[in-house]
PDB file of N, CA and C in Angstrom:
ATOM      1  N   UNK A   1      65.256 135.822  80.325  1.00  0.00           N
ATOM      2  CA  UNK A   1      64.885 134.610  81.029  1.00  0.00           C
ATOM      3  C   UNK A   1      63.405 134.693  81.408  1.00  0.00           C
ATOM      4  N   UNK A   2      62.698 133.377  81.275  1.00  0.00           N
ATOM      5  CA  UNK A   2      61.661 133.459  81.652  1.00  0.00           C
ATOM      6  C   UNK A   2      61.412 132.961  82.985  1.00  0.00           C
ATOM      7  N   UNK A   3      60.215 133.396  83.967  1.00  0.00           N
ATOM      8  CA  UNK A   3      59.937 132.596  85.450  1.00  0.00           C
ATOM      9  C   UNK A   3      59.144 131.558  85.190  1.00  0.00           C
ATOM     10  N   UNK A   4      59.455 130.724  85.990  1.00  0.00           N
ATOM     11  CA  UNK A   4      59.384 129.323  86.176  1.00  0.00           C
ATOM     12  C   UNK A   4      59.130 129.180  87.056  1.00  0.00           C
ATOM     13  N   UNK A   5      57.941 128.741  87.895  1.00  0.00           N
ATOM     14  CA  UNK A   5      57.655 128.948  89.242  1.00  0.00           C
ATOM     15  C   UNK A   5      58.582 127.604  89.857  1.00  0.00           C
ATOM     16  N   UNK A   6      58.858 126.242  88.726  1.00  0.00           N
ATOM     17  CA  UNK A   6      59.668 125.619  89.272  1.00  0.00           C
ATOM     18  C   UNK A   6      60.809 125.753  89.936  1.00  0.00           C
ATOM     19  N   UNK A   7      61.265 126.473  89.155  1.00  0.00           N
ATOM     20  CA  UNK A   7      62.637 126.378  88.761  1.00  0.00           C
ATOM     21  C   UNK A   7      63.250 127.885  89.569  1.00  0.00           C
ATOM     22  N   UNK A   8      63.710 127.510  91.126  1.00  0.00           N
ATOM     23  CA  UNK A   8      64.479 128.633  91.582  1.00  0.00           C
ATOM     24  C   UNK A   8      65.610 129.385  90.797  1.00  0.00           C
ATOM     25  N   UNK A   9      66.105 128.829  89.942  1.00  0.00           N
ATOM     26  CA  UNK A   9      67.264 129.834  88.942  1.00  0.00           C
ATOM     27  C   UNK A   9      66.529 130.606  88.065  1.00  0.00           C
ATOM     28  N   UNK A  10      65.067 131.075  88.139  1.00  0.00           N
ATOM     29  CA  UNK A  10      64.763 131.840  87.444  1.00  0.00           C
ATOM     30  C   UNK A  10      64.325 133.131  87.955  1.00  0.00           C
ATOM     31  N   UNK A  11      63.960 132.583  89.371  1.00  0.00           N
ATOM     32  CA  UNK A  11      63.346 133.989  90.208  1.00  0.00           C
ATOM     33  C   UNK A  11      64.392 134.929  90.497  1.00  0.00           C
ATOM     34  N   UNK A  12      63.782 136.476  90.982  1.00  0.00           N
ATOM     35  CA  UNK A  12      64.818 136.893  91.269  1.00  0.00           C
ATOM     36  C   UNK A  12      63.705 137.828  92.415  1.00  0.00           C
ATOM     37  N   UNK A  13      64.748 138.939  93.060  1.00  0.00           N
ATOM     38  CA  UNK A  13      63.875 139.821  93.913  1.00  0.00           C
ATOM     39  C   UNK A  13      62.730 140.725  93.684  1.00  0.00           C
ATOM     40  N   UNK A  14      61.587 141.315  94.282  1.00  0.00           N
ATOM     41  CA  UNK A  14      60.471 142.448  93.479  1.00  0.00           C
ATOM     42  C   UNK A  14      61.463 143.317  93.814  1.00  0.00           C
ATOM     43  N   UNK A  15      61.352 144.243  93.446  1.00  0.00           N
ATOM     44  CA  UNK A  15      61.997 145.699  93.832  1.00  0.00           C
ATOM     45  C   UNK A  15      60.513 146.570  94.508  1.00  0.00           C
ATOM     46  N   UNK A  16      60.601 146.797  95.738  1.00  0.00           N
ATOM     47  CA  UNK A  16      59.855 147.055  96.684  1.00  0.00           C
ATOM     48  C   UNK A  16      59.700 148.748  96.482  1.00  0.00           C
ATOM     49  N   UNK A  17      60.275 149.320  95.953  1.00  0.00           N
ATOM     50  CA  UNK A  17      59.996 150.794  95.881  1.00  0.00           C
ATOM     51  C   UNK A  17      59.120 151.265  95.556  1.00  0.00           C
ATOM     52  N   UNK A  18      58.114 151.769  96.808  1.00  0.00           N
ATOM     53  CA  UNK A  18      56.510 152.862  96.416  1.00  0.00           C
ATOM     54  C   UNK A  18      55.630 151.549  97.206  1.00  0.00           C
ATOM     55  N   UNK A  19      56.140 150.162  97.641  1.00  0.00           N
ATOM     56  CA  UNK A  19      55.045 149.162  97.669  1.00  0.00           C
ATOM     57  C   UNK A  19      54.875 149.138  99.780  1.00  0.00           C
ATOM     58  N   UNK A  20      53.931 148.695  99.800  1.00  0.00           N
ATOM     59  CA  UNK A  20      53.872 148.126 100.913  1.00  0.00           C
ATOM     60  C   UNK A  20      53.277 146.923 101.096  1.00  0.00           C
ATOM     61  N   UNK A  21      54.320 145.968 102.181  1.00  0.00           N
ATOM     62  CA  UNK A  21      54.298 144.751 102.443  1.00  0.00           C
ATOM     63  C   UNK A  21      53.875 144.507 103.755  1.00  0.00           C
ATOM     64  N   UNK A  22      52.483 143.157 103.705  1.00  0.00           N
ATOM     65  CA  UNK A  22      52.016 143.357 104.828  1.00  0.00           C
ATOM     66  C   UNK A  22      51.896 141.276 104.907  1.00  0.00           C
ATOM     67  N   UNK A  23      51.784 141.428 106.147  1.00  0.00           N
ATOM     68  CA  UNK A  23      51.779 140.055 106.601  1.00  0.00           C
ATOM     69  C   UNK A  23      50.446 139.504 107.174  1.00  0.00           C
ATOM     70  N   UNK A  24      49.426 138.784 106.655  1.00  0.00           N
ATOM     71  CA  UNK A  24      48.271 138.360 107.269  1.00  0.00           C
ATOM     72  C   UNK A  24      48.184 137.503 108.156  1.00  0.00           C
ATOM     73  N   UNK A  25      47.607 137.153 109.364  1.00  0.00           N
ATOM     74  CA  UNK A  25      47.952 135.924 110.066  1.00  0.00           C
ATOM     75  C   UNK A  25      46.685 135.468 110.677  1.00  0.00           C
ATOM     76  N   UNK A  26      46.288 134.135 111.044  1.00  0.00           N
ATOM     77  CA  UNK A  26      45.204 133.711 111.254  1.00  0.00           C
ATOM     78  C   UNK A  26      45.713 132.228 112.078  1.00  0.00           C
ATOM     79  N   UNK A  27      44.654 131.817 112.563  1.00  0.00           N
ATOM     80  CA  UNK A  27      44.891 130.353 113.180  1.00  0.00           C
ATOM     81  C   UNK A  27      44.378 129.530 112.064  1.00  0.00           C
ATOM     82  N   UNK A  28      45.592 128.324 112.169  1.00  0.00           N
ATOM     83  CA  UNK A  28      45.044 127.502 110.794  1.00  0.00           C
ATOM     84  C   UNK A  28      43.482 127.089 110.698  1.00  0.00           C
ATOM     85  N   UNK A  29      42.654 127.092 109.585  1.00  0.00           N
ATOM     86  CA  UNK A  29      41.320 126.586 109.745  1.00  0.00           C
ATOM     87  C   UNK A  29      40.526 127.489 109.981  1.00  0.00           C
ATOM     88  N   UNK A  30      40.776 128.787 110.608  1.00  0.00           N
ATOM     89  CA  UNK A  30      40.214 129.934 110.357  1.00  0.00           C
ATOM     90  C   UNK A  30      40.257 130.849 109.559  1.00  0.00           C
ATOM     91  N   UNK A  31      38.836 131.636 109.277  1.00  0.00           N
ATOM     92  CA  UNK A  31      38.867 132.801 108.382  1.00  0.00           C
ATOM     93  C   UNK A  31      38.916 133.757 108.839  1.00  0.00           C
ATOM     94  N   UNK A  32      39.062 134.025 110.185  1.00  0.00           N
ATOM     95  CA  UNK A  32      38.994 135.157 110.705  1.00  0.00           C
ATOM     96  C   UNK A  32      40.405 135.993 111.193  1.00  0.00           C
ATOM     97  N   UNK A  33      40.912 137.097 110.933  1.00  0.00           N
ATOM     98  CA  UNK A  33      42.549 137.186 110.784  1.00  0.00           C
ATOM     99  C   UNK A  33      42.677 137.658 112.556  1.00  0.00           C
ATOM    100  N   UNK A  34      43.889 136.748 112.846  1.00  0.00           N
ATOM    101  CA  UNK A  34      44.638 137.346 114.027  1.00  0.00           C
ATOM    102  C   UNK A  34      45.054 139.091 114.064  1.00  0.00           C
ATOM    103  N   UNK A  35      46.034 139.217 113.269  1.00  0.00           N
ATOM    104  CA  UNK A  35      46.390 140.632 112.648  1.00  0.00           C
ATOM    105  C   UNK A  35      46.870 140.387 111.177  1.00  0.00           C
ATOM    106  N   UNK A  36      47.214 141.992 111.507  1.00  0.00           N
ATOM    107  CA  UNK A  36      47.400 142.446 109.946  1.00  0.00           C
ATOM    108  C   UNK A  36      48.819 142.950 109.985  1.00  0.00           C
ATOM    109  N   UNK A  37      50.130 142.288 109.958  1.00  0.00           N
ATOM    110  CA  UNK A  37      51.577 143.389 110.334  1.00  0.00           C
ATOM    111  C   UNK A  37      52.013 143.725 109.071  1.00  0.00           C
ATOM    112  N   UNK A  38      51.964 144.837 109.040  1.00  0.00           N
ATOM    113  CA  UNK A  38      53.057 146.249 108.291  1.00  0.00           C
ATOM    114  C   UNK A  38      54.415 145.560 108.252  1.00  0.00           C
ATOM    115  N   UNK A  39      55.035 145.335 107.477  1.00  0.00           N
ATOM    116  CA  UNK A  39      56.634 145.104 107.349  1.00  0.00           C
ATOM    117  C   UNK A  39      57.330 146.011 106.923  1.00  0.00           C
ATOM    118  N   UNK A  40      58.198 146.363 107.396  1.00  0.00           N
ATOM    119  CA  UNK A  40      59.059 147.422 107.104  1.00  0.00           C
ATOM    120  C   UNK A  40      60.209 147.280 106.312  1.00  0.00           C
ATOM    121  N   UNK A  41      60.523 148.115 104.993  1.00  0.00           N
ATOM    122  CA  UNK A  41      61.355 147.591 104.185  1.00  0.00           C
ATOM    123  C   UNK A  41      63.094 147.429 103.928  1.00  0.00           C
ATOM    124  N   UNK A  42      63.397 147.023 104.033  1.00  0.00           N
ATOM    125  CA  UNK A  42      65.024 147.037 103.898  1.00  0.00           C
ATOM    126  C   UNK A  42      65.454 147.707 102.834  1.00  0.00           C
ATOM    127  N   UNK A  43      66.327 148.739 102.699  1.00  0.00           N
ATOM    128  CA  UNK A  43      67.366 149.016 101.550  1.00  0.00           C
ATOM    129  C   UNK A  43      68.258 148.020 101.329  1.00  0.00           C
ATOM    130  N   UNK A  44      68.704 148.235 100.208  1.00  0.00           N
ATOM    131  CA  UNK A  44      68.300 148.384  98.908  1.00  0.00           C
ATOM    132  C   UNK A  44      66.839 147.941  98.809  1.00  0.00           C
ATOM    133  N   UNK A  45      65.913 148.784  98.541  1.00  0.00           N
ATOM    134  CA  UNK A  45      64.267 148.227  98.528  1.00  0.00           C
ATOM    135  C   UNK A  45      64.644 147.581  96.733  1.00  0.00           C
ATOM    136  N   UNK A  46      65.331 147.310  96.160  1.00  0.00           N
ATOM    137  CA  UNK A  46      65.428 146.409  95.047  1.00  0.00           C
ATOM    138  C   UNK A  46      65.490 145.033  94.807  1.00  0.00           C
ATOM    139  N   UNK A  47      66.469 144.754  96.539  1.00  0.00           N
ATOM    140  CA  UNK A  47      66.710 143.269  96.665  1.00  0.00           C
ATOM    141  C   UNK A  47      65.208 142.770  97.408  1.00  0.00           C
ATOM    142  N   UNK A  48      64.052 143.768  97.516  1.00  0.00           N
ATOM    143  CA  UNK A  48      62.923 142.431  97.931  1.00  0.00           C
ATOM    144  C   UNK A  48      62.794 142.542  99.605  1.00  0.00           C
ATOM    145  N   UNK A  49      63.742 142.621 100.635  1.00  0.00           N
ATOM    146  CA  UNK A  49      63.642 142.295 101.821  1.00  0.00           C
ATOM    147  C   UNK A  49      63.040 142.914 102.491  1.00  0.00           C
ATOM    148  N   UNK A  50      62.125 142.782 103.855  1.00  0.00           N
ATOM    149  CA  UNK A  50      61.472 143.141 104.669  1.00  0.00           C
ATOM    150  C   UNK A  50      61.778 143.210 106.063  1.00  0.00           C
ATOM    151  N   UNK A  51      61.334 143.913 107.361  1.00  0.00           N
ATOM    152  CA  UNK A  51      61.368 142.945 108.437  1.00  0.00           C
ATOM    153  C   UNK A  51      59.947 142.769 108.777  1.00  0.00           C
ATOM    154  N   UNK A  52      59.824 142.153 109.592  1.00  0.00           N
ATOM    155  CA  UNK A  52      58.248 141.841 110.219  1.00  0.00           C
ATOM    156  C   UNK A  52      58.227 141.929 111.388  1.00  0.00           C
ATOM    157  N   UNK A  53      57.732 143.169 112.242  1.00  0.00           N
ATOM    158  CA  UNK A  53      58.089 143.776 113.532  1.00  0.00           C
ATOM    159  C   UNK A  53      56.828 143.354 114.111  1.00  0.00           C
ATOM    160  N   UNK A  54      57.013 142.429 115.106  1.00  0.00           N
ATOM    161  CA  UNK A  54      55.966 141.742 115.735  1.00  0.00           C
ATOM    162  C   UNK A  54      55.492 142.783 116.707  1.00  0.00           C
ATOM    163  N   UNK A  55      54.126 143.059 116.840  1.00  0.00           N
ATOM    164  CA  UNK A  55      53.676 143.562 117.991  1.00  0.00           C
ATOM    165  C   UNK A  55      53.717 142.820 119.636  1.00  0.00           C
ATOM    166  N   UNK A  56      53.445 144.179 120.494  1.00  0.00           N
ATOM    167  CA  UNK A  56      53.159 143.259 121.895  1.00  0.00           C
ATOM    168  C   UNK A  56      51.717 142.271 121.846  1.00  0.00           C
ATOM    169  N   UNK A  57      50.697 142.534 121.259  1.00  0.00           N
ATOM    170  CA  UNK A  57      49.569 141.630 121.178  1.00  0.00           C
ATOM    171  C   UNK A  57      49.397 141.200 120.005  1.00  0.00           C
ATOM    172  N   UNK A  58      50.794 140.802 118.907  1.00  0.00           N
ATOM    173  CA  UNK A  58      50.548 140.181 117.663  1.00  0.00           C
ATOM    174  C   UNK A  58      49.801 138.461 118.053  1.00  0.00           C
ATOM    175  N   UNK A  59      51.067 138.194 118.993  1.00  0.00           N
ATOM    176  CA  UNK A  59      50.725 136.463 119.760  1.00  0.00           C
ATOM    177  C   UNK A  59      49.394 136.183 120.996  1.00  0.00           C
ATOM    178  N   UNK A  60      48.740 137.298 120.945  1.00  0.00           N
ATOM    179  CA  UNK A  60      48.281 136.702 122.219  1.00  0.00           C
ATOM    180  C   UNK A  60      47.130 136.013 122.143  1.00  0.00           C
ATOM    181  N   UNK A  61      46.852 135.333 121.428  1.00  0.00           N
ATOM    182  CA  UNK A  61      45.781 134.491 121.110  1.00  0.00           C
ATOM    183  C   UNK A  61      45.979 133.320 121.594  1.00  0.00           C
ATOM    184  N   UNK A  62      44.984 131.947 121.068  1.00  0.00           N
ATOM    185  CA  UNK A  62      45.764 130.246 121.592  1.00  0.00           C
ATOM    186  C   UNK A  62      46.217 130.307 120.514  1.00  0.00           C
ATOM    187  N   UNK A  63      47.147 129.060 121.764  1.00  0.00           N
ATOM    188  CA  UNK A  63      48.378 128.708 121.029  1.00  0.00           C
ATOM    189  C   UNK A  63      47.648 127.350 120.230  1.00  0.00           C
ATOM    190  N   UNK A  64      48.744 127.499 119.059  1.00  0.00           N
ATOM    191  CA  UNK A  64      48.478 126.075 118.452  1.00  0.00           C
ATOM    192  C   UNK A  64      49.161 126.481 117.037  1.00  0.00           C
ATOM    193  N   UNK A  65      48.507 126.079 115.674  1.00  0.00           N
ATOM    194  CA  UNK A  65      49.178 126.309 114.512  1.00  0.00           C
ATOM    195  C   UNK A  65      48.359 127.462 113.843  1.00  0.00           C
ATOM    196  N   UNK A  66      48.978 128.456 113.207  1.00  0.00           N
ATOM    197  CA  UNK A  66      49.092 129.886 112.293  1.00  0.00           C
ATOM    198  C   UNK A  66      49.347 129.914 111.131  1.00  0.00           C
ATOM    199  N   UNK A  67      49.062 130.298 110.126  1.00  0.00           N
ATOM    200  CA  UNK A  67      49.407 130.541 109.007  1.00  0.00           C
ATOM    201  C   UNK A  67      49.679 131.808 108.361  1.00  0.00           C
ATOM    202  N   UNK A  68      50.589 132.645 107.824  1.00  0.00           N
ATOM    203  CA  UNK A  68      50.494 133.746 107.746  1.00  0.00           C
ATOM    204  C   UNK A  68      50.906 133.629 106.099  1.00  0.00           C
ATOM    205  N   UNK A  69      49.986 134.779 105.139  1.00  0.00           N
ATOM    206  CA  UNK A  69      50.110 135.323 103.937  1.00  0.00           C
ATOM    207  C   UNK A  69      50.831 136.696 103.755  1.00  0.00           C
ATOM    208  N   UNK A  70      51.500 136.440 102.727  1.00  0.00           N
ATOM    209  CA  UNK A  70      52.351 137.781 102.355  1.00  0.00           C
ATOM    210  C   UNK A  70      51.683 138.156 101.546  1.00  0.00           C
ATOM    211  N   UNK A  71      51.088 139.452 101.707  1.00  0.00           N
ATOM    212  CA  UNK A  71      50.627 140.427 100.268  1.00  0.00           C
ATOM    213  C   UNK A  71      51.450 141.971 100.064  1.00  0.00           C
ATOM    214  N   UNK A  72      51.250 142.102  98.698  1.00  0.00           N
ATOM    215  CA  UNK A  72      52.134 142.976  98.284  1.00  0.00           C
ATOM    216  C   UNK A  72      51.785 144.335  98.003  1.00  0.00           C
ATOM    217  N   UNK A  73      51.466 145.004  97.887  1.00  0.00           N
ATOM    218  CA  UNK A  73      50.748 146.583  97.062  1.00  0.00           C
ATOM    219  C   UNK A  73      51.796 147.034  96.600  1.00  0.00           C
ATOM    220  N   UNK A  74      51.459 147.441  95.420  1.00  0.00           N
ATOM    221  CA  UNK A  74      52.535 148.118  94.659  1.00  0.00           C
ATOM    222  C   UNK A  74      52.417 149.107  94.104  1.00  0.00           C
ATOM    223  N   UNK A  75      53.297 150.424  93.622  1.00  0.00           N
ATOM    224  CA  UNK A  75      53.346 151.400  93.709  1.00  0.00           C
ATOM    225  C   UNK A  75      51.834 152.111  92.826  1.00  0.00           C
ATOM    226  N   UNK A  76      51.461 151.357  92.045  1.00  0.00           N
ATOM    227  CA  UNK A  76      50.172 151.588  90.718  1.00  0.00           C
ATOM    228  C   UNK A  76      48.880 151.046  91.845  1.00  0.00           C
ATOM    229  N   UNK A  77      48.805 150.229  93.210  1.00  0.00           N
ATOM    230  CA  UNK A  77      47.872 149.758  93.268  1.00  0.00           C
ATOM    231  C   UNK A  77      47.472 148.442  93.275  1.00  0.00           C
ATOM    232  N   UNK A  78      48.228 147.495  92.526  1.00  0.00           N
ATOM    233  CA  UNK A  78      48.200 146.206  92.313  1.00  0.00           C
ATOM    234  C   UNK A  78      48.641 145.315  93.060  1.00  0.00           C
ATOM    235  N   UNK A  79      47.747 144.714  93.581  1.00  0.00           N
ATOM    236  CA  UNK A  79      48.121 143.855  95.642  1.00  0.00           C
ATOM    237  C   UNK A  79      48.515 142.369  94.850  1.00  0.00           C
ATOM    238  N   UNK A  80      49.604 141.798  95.261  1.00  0.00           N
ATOM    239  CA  UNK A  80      50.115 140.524  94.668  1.00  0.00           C
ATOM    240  C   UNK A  80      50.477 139.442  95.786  1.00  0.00           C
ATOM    241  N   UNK A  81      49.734 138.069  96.046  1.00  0.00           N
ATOM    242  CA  UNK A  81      49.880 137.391  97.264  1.00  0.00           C
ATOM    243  C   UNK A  81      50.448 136.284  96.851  1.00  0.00           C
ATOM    244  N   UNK A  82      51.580 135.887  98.059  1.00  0.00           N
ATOM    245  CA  UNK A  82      52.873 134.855  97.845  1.00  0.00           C
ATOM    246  C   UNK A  82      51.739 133.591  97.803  1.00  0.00           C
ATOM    247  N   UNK A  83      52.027 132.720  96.978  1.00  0.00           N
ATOM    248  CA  UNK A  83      50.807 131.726  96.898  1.00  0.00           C
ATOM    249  C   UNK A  83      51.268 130.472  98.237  1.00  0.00           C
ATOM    250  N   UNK A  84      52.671 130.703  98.439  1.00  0.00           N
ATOM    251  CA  UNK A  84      53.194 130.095 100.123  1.00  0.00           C
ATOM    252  C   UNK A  84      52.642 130.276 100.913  1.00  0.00           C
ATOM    253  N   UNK A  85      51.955 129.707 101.688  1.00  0.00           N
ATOM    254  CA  UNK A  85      51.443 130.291 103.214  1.00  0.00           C
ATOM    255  C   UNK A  85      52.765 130.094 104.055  1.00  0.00           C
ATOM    256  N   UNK A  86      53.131 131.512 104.909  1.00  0.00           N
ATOM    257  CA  UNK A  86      54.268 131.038 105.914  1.00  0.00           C
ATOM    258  C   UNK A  86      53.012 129.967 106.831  1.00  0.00           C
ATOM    259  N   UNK A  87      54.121 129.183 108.191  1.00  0.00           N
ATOM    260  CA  UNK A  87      53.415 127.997 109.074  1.00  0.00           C
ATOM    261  C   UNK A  87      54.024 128.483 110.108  1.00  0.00           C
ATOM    262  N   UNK A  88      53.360 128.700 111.418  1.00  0.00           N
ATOM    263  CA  UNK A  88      53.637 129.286 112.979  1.00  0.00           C
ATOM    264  C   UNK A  88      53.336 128.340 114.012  1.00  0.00           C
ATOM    265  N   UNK A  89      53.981 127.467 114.557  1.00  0.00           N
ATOM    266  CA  UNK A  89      53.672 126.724 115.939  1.00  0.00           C
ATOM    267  C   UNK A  89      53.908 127.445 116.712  1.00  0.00           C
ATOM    268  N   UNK A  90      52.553 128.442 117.496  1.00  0.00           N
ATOM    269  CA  UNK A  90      52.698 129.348 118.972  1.00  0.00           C
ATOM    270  C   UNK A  90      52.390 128.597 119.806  1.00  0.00           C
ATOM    271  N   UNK A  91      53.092 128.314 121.002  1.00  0.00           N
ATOM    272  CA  UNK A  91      52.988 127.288 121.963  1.00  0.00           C
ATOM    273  C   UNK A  91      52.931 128.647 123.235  1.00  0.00           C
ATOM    274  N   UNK A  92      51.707 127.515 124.376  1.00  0.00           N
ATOM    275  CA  UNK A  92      51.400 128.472 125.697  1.00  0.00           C
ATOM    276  C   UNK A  92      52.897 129.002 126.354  1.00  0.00           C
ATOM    277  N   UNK A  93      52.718 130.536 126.749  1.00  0.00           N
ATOM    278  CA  UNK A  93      54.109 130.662 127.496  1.00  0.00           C
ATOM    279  C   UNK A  93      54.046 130.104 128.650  1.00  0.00           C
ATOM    280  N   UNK A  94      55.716 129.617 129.095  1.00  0.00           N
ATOM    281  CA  UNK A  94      56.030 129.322 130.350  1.00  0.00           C
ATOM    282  C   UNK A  94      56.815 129.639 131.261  1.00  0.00           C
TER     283      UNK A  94
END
């Protein structure tokens, strides 16, 4: 089978073994990055999954809208970025 970026019945999981997955985050409209989070990988590291362990000062910036990029490194070296931007509404605590 070939991938199809259309076509969800073609994708399937990376197999994460040797890679590290990191999460970029920024306020929308900026170039300048909030942080940088380390995700930690789930077994089976075949099926792809991560978690994303928020720090105590991941949020403490203003609030408003975020965008965060997934990039990949993989076991040879080769960094591969989800062309999705995740979207974050951080609103002031109350």
């Amino acid at each position: 089978m070939t991938l199809d970026i259309t076509d969800p019945t073609t994708w399937s999981p990376i197999d994460l073994t040797g890679s590290t997955v990191k999460v970029k985050f920024r306020q929308v409209g900026s170039t300048t990055l909030t942080s940088t989070i380390t995700c930690t990988p789930v077994t089976p590291l075949t099926n792809g999954n991560v978690l994303m362990p928020w720090g105590s000062t991941d949020l403490d910036g203003i609030s408003g809208d975020y965008e965060g990029e997934i990039e990949i490194t993989d076991s040879t070296g080769k960094v591969l970025s989800v062309p999705d931007l995740l979207k974050f509404d951080v609103r002031a605590e109350f």
